[in-house]
N, C-alpha and C. Protein backbone atom coordinates (compact mmCIF):
# COMPACT_ATOMS: atom_id res chain seq x y z
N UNK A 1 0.86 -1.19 0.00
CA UNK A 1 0.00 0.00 0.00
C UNK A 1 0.89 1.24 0.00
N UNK A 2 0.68 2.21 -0.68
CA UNK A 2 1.75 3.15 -0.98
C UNK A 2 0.96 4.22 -0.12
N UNK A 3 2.05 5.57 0.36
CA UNK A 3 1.69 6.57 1.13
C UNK A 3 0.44 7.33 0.92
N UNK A 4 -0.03 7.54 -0.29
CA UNK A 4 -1.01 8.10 -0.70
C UNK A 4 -2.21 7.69 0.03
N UNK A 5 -2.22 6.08 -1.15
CA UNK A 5 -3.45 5.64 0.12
C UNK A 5 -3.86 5.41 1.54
N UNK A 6 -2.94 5.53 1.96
CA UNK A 6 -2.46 5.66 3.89
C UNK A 6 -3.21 6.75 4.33
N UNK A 7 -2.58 7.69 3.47
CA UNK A 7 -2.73 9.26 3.84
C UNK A 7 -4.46 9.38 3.69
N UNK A 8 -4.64 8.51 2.79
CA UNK A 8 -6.60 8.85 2.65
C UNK A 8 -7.68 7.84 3.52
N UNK A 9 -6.50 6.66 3.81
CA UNK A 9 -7.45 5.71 4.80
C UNK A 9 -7.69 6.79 6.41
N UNK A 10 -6.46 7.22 6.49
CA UNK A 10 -5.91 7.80 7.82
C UNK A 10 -7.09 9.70 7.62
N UNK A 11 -7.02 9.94 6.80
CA UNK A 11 -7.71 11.60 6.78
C UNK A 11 -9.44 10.88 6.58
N UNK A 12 -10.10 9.49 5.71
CA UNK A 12 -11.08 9.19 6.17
C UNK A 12 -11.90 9.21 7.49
N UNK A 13 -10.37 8.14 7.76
CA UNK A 13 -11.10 7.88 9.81
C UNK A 13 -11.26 8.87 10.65
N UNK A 14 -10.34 9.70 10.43
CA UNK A 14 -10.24 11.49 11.21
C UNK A 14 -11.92 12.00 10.59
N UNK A 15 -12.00 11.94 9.41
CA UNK A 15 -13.38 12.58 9.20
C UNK A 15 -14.42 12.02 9.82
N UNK A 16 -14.48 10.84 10.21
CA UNK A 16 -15.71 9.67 10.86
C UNK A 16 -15.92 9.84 12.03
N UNK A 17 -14.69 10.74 13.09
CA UNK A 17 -15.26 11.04 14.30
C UNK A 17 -15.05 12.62 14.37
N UNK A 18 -15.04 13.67 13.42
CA UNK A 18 -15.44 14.90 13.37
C UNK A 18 -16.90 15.08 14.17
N UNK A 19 -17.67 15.08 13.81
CA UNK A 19 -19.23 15.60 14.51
C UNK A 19 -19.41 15.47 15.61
N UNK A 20 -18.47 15.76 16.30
CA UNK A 20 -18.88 15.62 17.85
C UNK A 20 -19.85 17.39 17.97
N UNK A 21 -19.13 18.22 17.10
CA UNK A 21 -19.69 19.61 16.88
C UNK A 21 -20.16 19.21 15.47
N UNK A 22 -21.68 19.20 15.55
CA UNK A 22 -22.57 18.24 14.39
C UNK A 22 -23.81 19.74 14.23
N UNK A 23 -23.57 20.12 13.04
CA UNK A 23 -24.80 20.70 12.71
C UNK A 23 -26.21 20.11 11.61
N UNK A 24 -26.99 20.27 12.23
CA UNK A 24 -28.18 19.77 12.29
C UNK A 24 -29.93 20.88 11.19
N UNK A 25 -29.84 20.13 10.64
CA UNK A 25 -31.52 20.54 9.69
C UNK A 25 -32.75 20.39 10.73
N UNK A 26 -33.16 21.60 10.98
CA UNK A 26 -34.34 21.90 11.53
C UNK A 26 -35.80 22.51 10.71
N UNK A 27 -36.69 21.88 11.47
CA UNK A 27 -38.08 22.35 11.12
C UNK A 27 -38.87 22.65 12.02
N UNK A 28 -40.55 23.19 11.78
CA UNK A 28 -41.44 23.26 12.48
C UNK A 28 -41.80 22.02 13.41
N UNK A 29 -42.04 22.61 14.62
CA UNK A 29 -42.65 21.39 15.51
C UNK A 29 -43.68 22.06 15.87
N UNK A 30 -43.69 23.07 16.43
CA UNK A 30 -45.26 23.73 16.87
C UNK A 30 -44.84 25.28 17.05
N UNK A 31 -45.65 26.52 17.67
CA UNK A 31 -45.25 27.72 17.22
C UNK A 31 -46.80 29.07 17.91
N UNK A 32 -46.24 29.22 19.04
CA UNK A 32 -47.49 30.48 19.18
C UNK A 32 -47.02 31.40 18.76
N UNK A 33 -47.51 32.56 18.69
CA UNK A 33 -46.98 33.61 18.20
C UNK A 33 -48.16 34.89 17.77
N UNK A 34 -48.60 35.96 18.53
CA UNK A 34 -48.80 36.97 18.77
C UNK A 34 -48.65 38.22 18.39
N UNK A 35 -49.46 39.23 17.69
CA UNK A 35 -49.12 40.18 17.19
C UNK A 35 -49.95 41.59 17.71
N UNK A 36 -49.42 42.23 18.64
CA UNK A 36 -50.49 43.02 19.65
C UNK A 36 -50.29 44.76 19.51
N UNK A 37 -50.77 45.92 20.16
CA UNK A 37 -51.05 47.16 20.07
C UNK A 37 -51.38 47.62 20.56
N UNK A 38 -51.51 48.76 20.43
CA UNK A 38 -53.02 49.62 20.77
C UNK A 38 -53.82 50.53 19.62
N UNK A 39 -55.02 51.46 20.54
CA UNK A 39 -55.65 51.91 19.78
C UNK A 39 -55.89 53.47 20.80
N UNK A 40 -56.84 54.45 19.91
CA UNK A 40 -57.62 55.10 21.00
C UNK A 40 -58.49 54.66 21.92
N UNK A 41 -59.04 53.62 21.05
CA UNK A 41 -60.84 52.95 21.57
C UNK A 41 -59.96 51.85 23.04
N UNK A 42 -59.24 51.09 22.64
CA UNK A 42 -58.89 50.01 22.96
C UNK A 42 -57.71 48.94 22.47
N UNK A 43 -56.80 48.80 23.30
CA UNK A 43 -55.75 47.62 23.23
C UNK A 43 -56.24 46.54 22.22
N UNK A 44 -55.06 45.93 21.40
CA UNK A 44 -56.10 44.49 20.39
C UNK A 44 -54.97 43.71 20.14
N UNK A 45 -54.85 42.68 20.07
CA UNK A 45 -53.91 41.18 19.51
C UNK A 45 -54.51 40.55 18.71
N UNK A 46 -53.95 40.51 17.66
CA UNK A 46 -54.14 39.20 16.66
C UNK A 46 -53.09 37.92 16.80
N UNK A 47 -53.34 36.82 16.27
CA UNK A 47 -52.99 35.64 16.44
C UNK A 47 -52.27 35.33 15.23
N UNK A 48 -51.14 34.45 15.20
CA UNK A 48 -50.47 34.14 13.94
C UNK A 48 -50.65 32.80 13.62
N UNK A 49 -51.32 32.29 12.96
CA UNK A 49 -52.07 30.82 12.37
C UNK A 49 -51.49 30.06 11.71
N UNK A 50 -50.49 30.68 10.97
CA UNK A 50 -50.11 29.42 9.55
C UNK A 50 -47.94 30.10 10.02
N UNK A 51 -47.65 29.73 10.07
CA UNK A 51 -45.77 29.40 9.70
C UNK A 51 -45.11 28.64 9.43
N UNK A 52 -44.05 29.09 8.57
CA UNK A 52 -42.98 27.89 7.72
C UNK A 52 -41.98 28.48 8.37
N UNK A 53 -40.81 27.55 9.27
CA UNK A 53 -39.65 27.70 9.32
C UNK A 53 -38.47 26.27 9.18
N UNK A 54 -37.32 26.80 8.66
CA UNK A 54 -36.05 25.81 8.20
C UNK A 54 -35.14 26.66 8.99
N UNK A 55 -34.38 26.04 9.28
CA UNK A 55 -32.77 26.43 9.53
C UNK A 55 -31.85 25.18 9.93
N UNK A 56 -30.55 25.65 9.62
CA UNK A 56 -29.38 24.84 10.19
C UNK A 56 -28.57 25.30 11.46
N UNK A 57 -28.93 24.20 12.82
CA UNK A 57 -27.97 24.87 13.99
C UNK A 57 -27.05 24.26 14.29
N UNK A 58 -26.26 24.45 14.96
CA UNK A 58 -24.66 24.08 15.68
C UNK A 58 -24.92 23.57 16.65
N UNK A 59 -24.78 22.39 17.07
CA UNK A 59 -24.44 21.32 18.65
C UNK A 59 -23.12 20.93 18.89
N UNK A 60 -23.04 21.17 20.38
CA UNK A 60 -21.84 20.45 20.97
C UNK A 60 -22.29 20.19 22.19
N UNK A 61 -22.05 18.58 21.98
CA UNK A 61 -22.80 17.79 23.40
C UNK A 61 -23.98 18.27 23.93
N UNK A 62 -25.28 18.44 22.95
CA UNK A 62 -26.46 18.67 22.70
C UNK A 62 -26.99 19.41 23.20
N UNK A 63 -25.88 20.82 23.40
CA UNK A 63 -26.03 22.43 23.39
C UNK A 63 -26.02 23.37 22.09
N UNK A 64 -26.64 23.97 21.97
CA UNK A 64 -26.82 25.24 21.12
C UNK A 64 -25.58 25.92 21.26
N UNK A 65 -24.80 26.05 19.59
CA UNK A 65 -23.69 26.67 19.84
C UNK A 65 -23.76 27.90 18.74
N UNK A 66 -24.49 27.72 17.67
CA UNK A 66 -24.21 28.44 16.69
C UNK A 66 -25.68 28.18 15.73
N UNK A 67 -26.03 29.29 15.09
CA UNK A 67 -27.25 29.37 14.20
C UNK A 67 -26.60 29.46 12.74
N UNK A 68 -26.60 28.42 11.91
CA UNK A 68 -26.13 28.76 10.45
C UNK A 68 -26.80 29.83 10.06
N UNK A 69 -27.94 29.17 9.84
CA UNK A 69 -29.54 29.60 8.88
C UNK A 69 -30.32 29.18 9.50
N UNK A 70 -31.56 30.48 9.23
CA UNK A 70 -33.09 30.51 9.40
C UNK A 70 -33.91 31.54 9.34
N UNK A 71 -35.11 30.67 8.52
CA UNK A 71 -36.00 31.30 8.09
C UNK A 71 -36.75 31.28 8.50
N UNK A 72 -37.94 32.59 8.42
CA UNK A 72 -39.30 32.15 8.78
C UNK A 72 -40.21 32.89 7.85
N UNK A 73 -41.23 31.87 7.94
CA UNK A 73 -42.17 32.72 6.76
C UNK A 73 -43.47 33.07 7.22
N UNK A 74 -44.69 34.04 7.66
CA UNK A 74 -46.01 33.89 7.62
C UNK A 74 -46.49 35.00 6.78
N UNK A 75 -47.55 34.06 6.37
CA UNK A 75 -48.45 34.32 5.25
C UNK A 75 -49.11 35.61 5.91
N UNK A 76 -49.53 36.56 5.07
CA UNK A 76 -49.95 37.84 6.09
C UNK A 76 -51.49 37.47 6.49
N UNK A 77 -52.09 36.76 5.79
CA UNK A 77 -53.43 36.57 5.30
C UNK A 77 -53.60 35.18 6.66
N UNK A 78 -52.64 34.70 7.35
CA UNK A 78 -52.67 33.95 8.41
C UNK A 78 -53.28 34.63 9.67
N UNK A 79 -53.13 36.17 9.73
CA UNK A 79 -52.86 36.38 10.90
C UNK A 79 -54.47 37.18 11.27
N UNK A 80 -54.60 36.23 12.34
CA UNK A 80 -56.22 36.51 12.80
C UNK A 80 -56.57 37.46 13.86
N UNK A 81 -57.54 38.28 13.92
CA UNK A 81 -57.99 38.71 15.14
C UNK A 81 -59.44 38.02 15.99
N UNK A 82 -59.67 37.87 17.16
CA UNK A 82 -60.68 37.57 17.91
C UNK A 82 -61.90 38.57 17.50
N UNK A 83 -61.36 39.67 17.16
CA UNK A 83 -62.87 40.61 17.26
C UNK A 83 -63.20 40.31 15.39
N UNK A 84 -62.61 39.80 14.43
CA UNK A 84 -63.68 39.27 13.44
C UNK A 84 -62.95 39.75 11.92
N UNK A 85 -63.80 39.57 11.19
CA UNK A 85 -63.53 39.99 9.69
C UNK A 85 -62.93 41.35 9.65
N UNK A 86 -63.84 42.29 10.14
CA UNK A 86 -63.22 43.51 10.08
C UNK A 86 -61.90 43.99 10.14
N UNK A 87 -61.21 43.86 11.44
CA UNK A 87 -60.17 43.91 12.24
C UNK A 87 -59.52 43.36 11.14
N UNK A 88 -59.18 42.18 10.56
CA UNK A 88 -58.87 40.91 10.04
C UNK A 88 -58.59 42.08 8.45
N UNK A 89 -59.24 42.44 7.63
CA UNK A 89 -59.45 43.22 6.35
C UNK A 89 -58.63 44.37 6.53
N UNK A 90 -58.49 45.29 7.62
CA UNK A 90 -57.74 46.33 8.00
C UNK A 90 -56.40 46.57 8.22
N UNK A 91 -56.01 45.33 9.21
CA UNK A 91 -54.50 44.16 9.16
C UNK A 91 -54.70 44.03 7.70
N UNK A 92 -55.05 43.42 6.97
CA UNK A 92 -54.87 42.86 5.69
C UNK A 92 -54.16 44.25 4.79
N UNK A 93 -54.84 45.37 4.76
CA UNK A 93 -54.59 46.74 4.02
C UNK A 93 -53.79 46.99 4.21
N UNK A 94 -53.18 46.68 5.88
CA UNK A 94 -52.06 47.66 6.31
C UNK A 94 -50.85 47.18 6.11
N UNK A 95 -51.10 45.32 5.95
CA UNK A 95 -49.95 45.20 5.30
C UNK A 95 -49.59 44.47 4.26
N UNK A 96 -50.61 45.21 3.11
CA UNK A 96 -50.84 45.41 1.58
C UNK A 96 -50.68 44.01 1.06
N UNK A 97 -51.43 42.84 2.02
CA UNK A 97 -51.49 41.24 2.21
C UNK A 97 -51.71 40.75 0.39
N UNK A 98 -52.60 41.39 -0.28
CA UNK A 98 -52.69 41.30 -1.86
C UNK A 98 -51.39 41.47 -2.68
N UNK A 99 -50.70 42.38 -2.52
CA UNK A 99 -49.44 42.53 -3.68
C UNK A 99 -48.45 41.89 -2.61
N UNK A 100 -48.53 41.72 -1.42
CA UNK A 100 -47.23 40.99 -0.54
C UNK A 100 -47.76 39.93 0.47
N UNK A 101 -47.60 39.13 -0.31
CA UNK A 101 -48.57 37.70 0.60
C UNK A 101 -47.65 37.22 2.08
N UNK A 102 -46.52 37.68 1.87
CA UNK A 102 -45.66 36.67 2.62
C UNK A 102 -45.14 37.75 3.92
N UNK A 103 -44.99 37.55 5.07
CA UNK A 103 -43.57 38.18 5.71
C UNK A 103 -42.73 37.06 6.19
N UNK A 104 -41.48 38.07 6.01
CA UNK A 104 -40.43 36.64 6.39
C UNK A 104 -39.24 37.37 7.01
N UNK A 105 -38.46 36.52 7.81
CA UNK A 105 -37.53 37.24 8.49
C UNK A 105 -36.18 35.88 7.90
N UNK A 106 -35.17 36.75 7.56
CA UNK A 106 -33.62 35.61 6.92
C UNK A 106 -32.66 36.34 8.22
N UNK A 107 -32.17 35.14 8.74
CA UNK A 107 -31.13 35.20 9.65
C UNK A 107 -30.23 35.58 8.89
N UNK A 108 -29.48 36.79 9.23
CA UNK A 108 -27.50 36.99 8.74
C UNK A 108 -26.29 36.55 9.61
N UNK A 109 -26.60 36.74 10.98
CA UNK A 109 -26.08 36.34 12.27
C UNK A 109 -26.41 35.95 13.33
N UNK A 110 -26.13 35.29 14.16
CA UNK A 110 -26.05 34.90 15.60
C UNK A 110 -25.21 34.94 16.37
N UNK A 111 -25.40 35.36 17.26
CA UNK A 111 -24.54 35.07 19.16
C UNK A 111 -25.01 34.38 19.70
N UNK A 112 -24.70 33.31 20.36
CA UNK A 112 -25.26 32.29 21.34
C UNK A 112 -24.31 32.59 22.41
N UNK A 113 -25.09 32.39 23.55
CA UNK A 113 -24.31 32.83 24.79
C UNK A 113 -25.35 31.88 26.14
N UNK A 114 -25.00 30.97 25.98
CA UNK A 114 -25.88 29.73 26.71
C UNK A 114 -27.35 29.64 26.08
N UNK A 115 -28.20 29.98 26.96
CA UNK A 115 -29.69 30.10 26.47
C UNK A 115 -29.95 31.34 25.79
N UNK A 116 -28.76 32.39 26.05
CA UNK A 116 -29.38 33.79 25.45
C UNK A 116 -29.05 33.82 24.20
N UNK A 117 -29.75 34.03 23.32
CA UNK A 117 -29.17 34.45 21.73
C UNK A 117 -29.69 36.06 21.19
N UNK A 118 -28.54 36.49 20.27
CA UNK A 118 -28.96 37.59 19.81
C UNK A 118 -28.91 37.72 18.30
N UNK A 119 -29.80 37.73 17.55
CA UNK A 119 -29.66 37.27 16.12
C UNK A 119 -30.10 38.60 15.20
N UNK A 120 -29.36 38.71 14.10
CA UNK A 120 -29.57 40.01 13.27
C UNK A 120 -30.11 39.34 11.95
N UNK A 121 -30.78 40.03 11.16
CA UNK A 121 -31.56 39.56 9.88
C UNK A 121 -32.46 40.72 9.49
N UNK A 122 -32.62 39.95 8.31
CA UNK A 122 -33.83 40.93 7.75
C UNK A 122 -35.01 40.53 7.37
N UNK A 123 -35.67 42.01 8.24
CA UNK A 123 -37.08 41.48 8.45
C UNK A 123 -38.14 41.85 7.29
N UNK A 124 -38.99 41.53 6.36
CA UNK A 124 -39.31 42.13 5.25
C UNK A 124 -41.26 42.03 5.72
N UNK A 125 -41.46 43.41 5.56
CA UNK A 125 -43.15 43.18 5.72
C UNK A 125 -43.60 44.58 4.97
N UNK A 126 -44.59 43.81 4.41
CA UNK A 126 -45.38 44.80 3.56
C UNK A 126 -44.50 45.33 2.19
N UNK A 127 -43.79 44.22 1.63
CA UNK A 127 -42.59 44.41 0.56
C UNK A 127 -41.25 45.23 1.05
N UNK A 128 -41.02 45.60 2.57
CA UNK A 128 -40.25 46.50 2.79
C UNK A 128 -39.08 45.71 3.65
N UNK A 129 -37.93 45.51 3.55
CA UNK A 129 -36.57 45.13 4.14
C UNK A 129 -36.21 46.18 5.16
N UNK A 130 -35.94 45.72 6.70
CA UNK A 130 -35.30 46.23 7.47
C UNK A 130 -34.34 45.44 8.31
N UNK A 131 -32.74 45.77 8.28
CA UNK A 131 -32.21 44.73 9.75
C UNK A 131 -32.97 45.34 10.64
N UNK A 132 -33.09 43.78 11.49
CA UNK A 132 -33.24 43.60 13.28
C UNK A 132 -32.91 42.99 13.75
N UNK A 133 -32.98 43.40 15.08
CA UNK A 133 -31.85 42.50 16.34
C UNK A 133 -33.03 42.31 17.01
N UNK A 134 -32.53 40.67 17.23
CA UNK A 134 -33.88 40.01 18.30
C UNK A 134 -33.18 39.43 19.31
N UNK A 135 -33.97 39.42 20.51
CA UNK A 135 -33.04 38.84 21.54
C UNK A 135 -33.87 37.96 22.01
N UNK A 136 -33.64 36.51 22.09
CA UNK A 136 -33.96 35.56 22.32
C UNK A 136 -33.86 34.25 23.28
N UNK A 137 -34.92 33.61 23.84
CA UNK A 137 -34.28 32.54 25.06
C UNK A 137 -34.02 31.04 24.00
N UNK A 138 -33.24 30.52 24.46
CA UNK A 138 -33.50 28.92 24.04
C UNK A 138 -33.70 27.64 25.00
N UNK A 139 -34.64 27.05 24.80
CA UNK A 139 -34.42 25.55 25.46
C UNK A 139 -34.31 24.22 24.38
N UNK A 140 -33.59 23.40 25.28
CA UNK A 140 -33.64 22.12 24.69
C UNK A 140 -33.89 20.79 25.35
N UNK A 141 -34.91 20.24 24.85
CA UNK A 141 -35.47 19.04 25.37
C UNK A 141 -34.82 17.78 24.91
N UNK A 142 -35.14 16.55 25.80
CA UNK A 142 -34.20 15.38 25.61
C UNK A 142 -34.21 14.41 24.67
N UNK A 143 -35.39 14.75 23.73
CA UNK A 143 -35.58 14.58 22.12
C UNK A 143 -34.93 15.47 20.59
N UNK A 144 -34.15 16.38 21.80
CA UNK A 144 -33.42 17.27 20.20
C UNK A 144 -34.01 18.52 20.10
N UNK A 145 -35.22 18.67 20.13
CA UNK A 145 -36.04 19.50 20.07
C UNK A 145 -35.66 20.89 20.47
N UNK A 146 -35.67 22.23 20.09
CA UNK A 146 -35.36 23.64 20.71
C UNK A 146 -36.41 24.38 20.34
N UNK A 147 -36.77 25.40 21.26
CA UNK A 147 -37.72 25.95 21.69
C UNK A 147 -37.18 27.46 21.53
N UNK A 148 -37.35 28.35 20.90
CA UNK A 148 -37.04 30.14 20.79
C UNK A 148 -37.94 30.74 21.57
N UNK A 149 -37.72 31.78 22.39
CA UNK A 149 -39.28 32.60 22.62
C UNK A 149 -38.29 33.87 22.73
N UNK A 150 -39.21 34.85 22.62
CA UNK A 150 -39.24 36.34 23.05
C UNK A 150 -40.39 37.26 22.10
N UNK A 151 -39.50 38.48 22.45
CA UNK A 151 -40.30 39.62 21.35
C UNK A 151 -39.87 40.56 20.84
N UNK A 152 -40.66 41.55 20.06
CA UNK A 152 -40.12 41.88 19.55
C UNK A 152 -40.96 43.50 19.06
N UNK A 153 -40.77 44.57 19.29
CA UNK A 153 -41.47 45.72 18.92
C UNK A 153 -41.07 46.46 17.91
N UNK A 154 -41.62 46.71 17.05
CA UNK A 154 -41.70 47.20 16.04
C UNK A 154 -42.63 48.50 15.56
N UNK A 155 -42.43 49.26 14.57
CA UNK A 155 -43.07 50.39 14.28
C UNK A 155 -43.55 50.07 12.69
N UNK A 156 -45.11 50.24 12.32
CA UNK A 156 -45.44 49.93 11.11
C UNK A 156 -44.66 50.93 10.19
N UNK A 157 -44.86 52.09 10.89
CA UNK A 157 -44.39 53.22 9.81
C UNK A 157 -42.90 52.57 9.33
N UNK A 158 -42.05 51.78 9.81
CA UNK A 158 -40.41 51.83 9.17
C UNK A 158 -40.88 50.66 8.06
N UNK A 159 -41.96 50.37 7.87
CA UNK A 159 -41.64 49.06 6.98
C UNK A 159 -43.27 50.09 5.56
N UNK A 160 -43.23 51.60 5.88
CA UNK A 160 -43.69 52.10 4.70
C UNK A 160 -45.67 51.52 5.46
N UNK A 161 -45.47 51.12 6.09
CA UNK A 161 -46.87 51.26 6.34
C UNK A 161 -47.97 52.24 7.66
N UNK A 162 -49.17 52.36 6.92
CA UNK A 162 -50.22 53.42 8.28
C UNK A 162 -50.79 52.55 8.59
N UNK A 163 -50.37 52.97 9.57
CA UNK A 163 -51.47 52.21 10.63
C UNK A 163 -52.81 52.40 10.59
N UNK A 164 -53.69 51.64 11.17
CA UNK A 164 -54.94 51.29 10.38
C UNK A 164 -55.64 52.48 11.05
N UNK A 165 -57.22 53.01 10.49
CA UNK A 165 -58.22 53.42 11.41
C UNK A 165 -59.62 52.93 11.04
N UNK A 166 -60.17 53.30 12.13
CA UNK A 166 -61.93 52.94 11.76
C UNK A 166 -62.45 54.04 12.27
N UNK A 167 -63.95 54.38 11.64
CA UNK A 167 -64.91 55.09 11.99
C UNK A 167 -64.36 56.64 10.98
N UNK A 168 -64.35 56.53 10.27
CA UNK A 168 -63.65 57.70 9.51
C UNK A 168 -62.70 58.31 9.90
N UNK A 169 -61.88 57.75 10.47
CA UNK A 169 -60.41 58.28 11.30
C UNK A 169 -60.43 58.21 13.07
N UNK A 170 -61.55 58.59 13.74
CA UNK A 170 -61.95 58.86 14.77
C UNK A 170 -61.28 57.79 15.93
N UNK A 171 -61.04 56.63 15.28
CA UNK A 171 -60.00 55.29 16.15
C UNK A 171 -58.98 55.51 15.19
N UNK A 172 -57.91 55.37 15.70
CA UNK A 172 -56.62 54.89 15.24
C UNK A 172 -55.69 53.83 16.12
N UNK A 173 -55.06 53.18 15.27
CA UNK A 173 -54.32 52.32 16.09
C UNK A 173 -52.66 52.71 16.41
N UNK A 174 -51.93 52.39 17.55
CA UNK A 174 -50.69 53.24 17.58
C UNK A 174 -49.90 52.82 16.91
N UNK A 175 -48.60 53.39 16.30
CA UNK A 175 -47.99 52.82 15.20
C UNK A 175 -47.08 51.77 15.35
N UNK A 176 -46.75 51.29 17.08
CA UNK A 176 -45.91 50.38 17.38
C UNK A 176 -46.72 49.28 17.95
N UNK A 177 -45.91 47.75 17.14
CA UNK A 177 -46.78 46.11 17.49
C UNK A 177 -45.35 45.70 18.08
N UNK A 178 -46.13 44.92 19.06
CA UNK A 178 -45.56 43.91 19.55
C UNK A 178 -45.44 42.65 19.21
N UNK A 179 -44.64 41.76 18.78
CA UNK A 179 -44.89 40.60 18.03
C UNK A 179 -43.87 39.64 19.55
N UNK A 180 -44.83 38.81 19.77
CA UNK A 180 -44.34 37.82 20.98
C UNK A 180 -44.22 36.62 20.22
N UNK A 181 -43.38 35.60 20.54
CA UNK A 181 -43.20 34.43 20.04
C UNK A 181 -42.55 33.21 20.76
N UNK A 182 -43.17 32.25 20.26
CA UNK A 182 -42.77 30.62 20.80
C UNK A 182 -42.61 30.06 19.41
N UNK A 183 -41.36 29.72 19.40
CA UNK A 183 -41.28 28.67 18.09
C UNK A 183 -40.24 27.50 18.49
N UNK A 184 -40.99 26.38 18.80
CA UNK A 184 -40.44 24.78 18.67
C UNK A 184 -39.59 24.43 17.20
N UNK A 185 -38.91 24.04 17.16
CA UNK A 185 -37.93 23.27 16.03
C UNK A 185 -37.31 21.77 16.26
N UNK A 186 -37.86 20.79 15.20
CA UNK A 186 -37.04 19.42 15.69
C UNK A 186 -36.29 19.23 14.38
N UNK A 187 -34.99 18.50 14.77
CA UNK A 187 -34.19 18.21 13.89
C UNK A 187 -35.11 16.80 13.03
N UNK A 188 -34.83 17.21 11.63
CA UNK A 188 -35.45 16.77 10.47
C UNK A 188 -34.78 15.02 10.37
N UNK A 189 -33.28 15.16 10.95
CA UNK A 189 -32.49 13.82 10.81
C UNK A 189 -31.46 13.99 9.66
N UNK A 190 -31.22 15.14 8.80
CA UNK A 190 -30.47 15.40 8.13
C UNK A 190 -29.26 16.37 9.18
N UNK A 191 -28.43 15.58 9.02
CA UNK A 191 -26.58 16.59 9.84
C UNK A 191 -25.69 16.15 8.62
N UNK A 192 -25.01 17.18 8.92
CA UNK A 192 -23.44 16.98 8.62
C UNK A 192 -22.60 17.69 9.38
N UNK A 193 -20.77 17.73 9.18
CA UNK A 193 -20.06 17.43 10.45
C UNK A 193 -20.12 19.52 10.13
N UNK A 194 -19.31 19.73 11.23
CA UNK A 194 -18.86 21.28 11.21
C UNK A 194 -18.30 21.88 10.20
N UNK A 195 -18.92 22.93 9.28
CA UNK A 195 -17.64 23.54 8.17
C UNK A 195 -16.60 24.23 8.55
């Protein structure tokens, strides 16, 4: 057997116990998520119904070390209110749900710092791109599984949109939402080792 092939049996086996730091394909497992305000009349929350999220994260010894990628997507036309159609059509206008069906937020970075993470991306709603910094908790359960929560406040006006009114102007709603969130992720079963 000549050196060459040595050299590739020997840099194989080194590759076969790489993944001890194993990054991992994630998806949806489950997901609350909240979109709240105010008004003159009265305080209001809508509900977020439908989301798509993917990403790739970083483990070492089945800690959160690093966020490759991730996405998230909801449909604008997902997002419900308790008080009815109305409410529901007004959200819809405000964030022009017909020519921009989608909002979505693309990870650029992460900090992980035990459970705390701080992640930058861009957030796109109502056709409009802005970075944001979200600051975030993580857990992980003894199935793989990780859990995100926090929130997140925002101003309609930076993403080009008015905030809604009713009654011929006479209600208005204030121009800053709160968007609260729980999003579960389980690994899909697709890894590969660390780049």
């Amino acid at each position: 057997m000549n050196t060459k092939n040595l050299f590739l049996i020997a840099l194989c086996t080194m590759l076969a116990y790489l993944p001890a730091n194993a990054q991992e394909a994630f998806q949806v497992k489950s997901f609350k998520m909240t979109v709240s305000g105010t008004s003159t009349l009265h305080d209001w929350e809508s509900d977020v119904t439908k989301l798509e999220a993917s990403g790739n994260l970083d483990f070492s010894n089945a800690q959160l070390t690093d966020i490759q990628s991730l996405k998230v997507t909801i449909p604008a036309k997902g997002i419900v209110s308790p008080k009815g159609r109305i409410m529901d059509n007004k959200t819809y206008d405000a964030l022009k749900a017909d020519k921009y069906p989608d909002i979505t937020f693309r990870l650029d970075r992460a900090t992980v710092n035990g459970q705390k993470i701080q992640a930058y991306g861009k957030l796109c709603i109502a056709g409009k791109y802005q970075t944001v910094s979200l600051d975030a908790t993580s857990k992980t359960d003894k199935a793989g599984n990780i859990t995100f929560s926090g929130s997140k406040t925002i101003k309609m006006t930076d993403f080009g949109m008015e905030p809604p009114t009713a009654l011929m102007g006479t209600i208005k709603t204030g121009d800053e939402v709160t968007i609260q969130y729980e999003l579960a992720l389980s690994p899909t079963g697709e890894a590969s080792g660390t780049h």
